[in-house]
PDB file of N, CA and C in Angstrom:
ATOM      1  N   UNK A   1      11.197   3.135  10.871  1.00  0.00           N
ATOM      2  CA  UNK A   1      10.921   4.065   9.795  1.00  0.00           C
ATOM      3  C   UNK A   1       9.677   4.870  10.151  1.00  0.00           C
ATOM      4  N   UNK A   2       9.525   6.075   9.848  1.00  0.00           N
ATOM      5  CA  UNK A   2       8.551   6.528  10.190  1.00  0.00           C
ATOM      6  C   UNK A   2       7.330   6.324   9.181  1.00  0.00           C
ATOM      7  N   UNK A   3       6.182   6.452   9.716  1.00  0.00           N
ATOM      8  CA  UNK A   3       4.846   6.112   9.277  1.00  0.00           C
ATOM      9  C   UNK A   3       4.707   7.417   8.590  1.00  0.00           C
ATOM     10  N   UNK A   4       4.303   7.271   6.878  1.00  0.00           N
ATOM     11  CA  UNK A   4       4.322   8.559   6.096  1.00  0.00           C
ATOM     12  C   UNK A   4       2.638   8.444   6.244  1.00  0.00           C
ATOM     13  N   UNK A   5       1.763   8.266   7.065  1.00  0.00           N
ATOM     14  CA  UNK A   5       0.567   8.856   7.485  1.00  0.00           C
ATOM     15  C   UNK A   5       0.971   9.613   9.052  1.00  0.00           C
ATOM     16  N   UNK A   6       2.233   9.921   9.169  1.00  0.00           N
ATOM     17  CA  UNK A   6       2.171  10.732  10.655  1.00  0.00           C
ATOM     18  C   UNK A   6       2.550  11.681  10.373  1.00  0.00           C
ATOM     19  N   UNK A   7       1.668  12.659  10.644  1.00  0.00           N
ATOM     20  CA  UNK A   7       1.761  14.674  10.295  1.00  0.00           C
ATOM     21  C   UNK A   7       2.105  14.877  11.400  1.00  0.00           C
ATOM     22  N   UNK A   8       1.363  14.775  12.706  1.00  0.00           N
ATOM     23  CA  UNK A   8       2.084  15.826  13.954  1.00  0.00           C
ATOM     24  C   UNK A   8       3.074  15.108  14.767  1.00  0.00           C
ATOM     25  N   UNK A   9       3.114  14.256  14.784  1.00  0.00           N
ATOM     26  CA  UNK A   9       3.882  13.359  15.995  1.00  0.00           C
ATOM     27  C   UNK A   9       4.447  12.457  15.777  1.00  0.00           C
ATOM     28  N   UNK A  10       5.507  11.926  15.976  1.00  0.00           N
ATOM     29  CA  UNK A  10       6.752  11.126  15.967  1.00  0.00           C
ATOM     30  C   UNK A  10       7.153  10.276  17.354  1.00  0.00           C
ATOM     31  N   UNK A  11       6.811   9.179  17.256  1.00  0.00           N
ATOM     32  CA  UNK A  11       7.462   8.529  18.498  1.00  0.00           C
ATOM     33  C   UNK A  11       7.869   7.357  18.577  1.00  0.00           C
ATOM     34  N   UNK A  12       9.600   7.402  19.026  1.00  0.00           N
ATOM     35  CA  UNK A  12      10.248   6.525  19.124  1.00  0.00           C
ATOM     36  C   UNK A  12      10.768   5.941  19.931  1.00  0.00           C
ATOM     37  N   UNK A  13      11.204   4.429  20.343  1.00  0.00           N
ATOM     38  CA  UNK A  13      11.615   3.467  21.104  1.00  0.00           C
ATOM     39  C   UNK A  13      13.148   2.981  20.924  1.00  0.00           C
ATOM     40  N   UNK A  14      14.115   3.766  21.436  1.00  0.00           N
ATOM     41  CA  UNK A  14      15.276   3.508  20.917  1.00  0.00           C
ATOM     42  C   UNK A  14      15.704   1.811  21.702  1.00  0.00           C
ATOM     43  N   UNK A  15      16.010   0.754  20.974  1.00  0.00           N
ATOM     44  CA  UNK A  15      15.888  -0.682  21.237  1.00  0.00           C
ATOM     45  C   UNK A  15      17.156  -0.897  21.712  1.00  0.00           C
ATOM     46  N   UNK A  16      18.068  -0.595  21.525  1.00  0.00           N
ATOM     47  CA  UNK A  16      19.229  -0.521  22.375  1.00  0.00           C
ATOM     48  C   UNK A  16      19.426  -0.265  24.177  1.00  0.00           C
ATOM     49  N   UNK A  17      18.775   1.033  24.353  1.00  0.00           N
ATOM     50  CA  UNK A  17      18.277   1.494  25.617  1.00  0.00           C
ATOM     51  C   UNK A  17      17.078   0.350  26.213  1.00  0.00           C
ATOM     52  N   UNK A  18      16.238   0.132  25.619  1.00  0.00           N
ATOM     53  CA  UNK A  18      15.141  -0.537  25.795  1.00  0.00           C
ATOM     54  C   UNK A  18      15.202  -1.586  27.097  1.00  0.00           C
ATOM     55  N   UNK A  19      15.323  -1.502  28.073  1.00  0.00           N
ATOM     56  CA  UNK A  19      15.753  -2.336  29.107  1.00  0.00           C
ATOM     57  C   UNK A  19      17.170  -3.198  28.633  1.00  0.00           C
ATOM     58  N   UNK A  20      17.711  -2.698  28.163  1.00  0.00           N
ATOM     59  CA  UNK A  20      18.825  -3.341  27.055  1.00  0.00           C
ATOM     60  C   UNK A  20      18.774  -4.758  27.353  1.00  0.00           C
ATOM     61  N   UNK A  21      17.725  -5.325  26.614  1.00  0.00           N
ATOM     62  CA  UNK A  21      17.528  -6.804  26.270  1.00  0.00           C
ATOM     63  C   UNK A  21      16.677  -7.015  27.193  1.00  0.00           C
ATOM     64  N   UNK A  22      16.390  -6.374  28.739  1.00  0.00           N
ATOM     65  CA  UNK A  22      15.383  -7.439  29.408  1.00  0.00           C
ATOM     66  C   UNK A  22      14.034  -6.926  28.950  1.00  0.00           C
ATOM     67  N   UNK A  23      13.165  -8.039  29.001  1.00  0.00           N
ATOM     68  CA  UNK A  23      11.709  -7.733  28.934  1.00  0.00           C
ATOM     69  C   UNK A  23      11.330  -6.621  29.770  1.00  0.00           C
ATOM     70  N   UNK A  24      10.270  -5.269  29.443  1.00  0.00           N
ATOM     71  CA  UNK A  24       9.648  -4.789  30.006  1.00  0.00           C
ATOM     72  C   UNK A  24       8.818  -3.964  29.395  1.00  0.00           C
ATOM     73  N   UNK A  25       7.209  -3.673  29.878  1.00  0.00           N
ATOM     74  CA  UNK A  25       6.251  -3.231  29.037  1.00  0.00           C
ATOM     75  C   UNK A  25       5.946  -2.010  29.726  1.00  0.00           C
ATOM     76  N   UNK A  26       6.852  -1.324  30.641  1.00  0.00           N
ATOM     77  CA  UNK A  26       6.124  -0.187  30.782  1.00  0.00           C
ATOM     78  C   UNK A  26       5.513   1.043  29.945  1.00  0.00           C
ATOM     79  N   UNK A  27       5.830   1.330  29.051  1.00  0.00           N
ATOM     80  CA  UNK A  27       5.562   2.082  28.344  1.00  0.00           C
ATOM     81  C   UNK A  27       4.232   1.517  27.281  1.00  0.00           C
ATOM     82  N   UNK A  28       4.053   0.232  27.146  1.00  0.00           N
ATOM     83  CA  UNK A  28       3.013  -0.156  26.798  1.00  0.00           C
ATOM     84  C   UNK A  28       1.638  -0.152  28.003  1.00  0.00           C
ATOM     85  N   UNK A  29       2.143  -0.533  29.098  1.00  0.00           N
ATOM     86  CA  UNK A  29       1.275  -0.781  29.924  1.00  0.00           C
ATOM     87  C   UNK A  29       0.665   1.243  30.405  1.00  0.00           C
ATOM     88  N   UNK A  30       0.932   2.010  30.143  1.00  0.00           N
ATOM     89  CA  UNK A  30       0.577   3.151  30.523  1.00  0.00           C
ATOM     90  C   UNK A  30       0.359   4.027  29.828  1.00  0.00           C
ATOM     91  N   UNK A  31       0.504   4.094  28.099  1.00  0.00           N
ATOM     92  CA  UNK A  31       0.029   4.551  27.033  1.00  0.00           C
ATOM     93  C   UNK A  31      -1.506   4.259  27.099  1.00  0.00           C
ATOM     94  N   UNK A  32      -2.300   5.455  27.070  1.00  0.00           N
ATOM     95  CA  UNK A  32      -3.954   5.430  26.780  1.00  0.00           C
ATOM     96  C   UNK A  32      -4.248   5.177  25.783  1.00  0.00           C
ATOM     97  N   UNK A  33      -3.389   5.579  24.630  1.00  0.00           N
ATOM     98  CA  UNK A  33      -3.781   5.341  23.001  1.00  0.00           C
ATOM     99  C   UNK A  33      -3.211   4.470  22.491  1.00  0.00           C
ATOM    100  N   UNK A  34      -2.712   3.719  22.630  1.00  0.00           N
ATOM    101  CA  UNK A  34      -2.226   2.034  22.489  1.00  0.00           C
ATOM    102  C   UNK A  34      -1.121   2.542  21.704  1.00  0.00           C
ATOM    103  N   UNK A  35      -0.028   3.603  21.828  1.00  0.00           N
ATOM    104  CA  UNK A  35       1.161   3.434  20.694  1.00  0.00           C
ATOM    105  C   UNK A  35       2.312   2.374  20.747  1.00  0.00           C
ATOM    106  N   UNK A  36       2.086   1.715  21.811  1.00  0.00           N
ATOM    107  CA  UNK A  36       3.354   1.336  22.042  1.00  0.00           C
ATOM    108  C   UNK A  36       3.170  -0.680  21.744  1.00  0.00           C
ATOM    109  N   UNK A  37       3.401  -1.430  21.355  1.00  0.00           N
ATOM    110  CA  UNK A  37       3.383  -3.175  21.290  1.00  0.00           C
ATOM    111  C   UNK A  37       4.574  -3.672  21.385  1.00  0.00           C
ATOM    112  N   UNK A  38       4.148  -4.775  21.820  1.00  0.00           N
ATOM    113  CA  UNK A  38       5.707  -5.419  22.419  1.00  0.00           C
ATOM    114  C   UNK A  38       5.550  -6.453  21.616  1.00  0.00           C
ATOM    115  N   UNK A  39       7.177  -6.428  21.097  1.00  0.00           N
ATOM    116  CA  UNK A  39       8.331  -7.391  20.357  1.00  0.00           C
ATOM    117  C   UNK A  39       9.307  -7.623  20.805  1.00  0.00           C
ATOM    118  N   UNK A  40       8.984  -9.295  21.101  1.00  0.00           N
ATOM    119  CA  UNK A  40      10.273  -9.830  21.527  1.00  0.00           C
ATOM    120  C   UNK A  40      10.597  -9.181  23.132  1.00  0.00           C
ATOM    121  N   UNK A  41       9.822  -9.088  23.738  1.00  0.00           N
ATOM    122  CA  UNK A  41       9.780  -8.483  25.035  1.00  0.00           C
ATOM    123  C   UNK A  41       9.941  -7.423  25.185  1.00  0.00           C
ATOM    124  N   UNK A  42      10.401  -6.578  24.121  1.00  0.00           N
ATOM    125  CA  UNK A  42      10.072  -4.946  23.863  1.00  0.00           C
ATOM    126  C   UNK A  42       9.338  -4.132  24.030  1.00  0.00           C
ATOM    127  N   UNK A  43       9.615  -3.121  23.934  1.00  0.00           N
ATOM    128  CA  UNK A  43       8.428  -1.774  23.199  1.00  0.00           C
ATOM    129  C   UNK A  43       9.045  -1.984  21.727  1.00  0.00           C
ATOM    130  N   UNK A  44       7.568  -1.388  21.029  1.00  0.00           N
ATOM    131  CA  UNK A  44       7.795  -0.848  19.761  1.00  0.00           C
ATOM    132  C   UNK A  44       6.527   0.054  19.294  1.00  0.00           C
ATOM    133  N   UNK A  45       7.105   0.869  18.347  1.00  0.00           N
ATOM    134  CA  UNK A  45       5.694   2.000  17.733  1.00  0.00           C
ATOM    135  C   UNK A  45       4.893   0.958  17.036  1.00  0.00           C
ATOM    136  N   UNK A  46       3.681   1.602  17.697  1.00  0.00           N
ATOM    137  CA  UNK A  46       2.880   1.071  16.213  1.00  0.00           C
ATOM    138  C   UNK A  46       2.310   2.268  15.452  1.00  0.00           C
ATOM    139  N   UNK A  47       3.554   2.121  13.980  1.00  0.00           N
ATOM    140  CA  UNK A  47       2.878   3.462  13.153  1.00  0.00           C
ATOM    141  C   UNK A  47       1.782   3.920  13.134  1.00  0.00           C
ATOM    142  N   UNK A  48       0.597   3.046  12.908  1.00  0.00           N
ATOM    143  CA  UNK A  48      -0.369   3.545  12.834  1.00  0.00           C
ATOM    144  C   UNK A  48      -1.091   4.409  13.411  1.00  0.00           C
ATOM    145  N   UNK A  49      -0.926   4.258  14.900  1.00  0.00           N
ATOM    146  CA  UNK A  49      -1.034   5.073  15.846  1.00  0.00           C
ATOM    147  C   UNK A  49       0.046   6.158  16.168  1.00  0.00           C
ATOM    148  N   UNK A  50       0.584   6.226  15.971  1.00  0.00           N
ATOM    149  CA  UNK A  50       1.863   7.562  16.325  1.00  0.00           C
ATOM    150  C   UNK A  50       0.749   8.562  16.032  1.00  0.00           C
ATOM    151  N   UNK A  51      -0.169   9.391  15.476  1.00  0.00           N
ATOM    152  CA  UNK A  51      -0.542  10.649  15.482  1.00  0.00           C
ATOM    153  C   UNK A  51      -1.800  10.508  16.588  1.00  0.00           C
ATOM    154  N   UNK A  52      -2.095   9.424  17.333  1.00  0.00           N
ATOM    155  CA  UNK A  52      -2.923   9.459  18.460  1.00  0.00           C
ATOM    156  C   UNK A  52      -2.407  10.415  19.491  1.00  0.00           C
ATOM    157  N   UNK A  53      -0.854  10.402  20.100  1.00  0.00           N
ATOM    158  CA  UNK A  53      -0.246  10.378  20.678  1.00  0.00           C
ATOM    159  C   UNK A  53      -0.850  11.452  21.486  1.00  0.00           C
ATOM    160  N   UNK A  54      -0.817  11.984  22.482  1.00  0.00           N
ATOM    161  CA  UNK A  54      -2.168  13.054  23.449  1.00  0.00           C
ATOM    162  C   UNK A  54      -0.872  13.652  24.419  1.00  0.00           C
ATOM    163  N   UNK A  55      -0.121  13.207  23.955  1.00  0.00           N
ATOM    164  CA  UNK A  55       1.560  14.052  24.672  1.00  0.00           C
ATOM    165  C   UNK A  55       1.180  14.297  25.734  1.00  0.00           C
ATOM    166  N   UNK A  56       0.777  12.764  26.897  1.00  0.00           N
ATOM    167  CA  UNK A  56       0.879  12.908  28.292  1.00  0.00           C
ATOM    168  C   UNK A  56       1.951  12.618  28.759  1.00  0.00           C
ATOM    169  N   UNK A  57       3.100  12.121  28.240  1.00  0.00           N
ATOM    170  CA  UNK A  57       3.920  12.594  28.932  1.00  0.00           C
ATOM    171  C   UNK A  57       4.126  10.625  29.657  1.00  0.00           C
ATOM    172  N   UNK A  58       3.055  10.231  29.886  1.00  0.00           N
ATOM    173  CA  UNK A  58       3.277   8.872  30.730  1.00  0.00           C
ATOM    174  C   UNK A  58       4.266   7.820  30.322  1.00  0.00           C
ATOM    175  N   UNK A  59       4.251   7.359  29.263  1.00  0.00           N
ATOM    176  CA  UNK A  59       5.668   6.797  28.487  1.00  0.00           C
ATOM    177  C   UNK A  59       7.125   7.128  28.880  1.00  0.00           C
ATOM    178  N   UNK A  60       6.918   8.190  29.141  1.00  0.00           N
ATOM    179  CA  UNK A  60       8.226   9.379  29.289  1.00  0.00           C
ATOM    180  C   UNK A  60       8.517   8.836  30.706  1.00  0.00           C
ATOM    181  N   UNK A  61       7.620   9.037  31.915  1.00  0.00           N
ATOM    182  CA  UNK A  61       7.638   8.967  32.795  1.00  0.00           C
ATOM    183  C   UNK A  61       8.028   7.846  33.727  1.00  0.00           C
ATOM    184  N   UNK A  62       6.998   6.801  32.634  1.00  0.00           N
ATOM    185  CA  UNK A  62       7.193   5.453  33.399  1.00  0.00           C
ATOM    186  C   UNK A  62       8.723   4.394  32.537  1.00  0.00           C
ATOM    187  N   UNK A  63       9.456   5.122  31.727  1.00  0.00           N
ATOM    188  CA  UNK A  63      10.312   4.242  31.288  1.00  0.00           C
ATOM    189  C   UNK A  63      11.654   4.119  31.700  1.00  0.00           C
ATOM    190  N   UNK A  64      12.444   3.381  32.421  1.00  0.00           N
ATOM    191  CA  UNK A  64      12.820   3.364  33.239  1.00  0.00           C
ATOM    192  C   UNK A  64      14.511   3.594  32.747  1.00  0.00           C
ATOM    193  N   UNK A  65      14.251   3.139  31.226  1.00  0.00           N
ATOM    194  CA  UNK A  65      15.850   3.294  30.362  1.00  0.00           C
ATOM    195  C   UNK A  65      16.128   4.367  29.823  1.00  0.00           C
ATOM    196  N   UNK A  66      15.222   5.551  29.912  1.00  0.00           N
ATOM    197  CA  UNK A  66      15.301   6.773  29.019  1.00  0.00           C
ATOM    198  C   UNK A  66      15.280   6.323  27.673  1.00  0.00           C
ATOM    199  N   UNK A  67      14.747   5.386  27.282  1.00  0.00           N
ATOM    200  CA  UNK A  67      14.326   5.109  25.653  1.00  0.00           C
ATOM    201  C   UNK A  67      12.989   5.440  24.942  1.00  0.00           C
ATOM    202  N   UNK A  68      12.025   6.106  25.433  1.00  0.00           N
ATOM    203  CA  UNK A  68      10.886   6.570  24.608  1.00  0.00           C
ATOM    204  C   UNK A  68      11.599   8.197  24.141  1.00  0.00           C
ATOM    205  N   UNK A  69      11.053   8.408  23.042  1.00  0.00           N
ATOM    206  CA  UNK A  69      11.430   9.626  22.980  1.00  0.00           C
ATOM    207  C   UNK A  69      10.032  10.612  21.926  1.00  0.00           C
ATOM    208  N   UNK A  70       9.857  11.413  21.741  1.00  0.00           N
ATOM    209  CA  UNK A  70       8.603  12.268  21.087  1.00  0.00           C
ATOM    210  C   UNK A  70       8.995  13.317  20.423  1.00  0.00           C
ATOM    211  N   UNK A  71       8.614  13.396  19.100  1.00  0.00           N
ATOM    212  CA  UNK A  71       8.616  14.599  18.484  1.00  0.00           C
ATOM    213  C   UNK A  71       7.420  14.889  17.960  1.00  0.00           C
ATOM    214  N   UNK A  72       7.286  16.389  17.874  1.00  0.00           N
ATOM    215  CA  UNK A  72       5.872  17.015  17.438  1.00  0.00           C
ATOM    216  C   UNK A  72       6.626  17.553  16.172  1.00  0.00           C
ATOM    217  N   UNK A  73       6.514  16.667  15.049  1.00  0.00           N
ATOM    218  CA  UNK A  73       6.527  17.008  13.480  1.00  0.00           C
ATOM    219  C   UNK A  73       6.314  18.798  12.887  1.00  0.00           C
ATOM    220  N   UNK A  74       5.242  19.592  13.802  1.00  0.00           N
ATOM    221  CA  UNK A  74       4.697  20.579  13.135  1.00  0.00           C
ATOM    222  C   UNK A  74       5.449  21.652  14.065  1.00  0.00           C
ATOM    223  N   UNK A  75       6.144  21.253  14.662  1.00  0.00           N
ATOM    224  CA  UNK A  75       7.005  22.417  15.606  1.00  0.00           C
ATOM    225  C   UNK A  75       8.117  22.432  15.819  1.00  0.00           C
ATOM    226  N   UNK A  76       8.803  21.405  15.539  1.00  0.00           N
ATOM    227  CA  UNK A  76      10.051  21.078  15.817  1.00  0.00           C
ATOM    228  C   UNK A  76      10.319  20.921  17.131  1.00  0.00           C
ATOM    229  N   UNK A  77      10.051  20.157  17.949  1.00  0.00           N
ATOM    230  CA  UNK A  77      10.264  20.196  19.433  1.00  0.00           C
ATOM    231  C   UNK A  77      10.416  18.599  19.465  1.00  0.00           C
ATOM    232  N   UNK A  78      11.554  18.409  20.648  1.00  0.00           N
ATOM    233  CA  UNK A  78      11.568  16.545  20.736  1.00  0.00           C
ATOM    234  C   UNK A  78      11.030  17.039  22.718  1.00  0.00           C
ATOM    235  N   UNK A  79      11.211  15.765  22.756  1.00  0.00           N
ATOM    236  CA  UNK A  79      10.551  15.665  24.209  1.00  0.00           C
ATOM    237  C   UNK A  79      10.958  14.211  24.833  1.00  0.00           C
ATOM    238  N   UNK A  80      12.217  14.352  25.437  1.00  0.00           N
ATOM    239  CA  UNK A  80      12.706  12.955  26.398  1.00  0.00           C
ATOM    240  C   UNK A  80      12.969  13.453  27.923  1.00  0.00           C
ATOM    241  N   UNK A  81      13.420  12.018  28.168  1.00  0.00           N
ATOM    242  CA  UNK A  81      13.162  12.396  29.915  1.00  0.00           C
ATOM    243  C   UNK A  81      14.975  13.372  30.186  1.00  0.00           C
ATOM    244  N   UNK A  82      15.424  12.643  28.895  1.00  0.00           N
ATOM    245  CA  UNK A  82      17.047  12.981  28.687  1.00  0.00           C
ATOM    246  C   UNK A  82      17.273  14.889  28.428  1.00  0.00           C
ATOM    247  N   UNK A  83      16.254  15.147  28.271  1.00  0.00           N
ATOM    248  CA  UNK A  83      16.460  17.037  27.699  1.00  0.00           C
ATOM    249  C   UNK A  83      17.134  17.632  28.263  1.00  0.00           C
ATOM    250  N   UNK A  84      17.655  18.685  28.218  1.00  0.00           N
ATOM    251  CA  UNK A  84      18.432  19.875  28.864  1.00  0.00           C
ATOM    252  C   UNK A  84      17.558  19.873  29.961  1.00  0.00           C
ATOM    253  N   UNK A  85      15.880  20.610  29.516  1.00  0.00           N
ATOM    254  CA  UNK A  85      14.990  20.885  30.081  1.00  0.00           C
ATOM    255  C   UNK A  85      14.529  20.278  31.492  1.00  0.00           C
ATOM    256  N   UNK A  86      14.436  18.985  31.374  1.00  0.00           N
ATOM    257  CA  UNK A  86      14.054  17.930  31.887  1.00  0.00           C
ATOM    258  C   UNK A  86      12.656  17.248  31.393  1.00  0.00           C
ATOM    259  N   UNK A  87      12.156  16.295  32.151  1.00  0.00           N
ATOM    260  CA  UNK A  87      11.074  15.403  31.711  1.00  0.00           C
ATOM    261  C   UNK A  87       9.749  16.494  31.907  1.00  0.00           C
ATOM    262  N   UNK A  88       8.996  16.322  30.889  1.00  0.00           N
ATOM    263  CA  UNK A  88       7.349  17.429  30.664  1.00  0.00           C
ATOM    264  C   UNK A  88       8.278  18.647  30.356  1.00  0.00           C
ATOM    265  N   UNK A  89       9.403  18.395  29.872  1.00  0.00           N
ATOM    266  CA  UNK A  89       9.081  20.145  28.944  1.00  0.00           C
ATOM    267  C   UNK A  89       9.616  19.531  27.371  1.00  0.00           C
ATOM    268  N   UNK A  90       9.333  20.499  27.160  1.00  0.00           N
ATOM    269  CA  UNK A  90       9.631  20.735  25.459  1.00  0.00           C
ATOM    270  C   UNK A  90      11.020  21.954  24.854  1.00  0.00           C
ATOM    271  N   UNK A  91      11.720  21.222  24.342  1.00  0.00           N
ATOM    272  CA  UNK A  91      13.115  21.419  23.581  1.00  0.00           C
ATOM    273  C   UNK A  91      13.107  22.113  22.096  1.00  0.00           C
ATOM    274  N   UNK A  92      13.485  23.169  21.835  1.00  0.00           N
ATOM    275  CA  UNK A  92      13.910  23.553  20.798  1.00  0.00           C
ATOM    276  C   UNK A  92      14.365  22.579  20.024  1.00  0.00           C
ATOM    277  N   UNK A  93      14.089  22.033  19.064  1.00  0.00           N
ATOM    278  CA  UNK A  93      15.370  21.382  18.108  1.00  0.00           C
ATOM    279  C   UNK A  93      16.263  21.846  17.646  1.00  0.00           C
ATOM    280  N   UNK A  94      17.630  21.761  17.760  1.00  0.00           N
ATOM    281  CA  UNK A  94      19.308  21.931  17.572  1.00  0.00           C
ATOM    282  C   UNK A  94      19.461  20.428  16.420  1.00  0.00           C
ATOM    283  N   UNK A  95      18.947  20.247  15.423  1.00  0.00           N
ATOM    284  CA  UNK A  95      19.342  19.117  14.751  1.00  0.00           C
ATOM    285  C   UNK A  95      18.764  18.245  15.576  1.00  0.00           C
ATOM    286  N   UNK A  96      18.208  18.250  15.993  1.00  0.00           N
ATOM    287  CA  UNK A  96      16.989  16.914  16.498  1.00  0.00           C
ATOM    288  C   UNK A  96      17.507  15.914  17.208  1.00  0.00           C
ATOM    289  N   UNK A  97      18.643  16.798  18.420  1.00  0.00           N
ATOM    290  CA  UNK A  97      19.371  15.692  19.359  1.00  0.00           C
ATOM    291  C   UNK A  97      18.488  14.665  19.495  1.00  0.00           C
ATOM    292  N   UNK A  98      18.619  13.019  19.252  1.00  0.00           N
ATOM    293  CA  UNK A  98      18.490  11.832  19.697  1.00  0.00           C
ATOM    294  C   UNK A  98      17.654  11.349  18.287  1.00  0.00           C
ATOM    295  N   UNK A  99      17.126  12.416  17.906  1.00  0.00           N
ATOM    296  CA  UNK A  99      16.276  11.658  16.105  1.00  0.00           C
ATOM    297  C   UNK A  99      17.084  12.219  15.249  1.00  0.00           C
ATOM    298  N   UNK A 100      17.661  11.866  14.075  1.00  0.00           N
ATOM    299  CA  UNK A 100      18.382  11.605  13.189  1.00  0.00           C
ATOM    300  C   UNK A 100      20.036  11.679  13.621  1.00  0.00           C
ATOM    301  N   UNK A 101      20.225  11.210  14.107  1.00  0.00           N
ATOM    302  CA  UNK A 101      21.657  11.046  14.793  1.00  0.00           C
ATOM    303  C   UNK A 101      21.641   9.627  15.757  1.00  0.00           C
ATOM    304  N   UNK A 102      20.880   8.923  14.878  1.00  0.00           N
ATOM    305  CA  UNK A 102      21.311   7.365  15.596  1.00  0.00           C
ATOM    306  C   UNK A 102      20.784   7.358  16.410  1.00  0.00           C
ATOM    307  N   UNK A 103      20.358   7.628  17.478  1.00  0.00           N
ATOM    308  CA  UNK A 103      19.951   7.296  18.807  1.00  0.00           C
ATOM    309  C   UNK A 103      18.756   6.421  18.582  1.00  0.00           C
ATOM    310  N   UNK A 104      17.347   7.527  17.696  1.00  0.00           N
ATOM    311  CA  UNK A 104      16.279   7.113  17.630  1.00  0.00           C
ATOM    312  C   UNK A 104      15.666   6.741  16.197  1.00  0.00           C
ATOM    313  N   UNK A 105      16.623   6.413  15.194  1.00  0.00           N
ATOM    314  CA  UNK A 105      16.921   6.046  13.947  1.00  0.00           C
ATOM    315  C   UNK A 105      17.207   7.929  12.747  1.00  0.00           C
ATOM    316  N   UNK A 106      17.341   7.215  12.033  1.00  0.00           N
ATOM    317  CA  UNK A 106      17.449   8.502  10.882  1.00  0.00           C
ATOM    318  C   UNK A 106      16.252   8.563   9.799  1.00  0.00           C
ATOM    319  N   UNK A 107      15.490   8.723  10.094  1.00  0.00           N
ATOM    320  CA  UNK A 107      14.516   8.473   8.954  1.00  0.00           C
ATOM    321  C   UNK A 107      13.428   9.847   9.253  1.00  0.00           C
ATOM    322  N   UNK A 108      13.724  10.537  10.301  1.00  0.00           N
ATOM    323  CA  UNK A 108      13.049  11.572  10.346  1.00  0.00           C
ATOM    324  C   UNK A 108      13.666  12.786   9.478  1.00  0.00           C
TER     325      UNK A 108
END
């Protein structure tokens, strides 16, 4: 669910993709602003932090399932390694391929 203290930024861990079931912390281990904690050998957001987020891009980079994914709330733009674009660019939103259409829950 998203954190109703997050104005610019949105970021999600789709748990399915998530090494699908095996343990792995990359995306924790390379986040500067601590968004990411592991459950159950997971990633997961930690709401609180989602508007830290400094959109480097490293999450993106180092995850090996294509399951982190980023949206900037105040622009409409998502940002996965999965884009048309590719990984480090930024996407128009078309209905918010991968957030609200299941992928990365519906609550945005």
């Amino acid at each position: 669910m998203t954190n109703p203290m997050s104005l610019f930024i949105a970021v999600r861990v789709d748990e399915g993709r998530c090494r699908a079931g095996q343990p792995c912390t990359a995306c924790i281990a390379v986040c500067p602003v601590s968004i990411f904690e592991g459950r159950n050998g997971l990633a997961g957001v930690v709401g609180e932090n989602e508007d830290e987020c400094i959109l480097c891009d490293l999450c993106l980079q180092r995850c090996p399932m294509d399951a982190v994914a980023i949206r900037k709330l105040y622009a409409g733009e998502i940002l996965t390694t999965a884009s048309p674009q590719g990984s480090g660019r930024w996407a128009r939103e078309e209905k918010a391929r991968g957030f609200g259409e299941g992928r990365y829950g519906n609550d945005l």
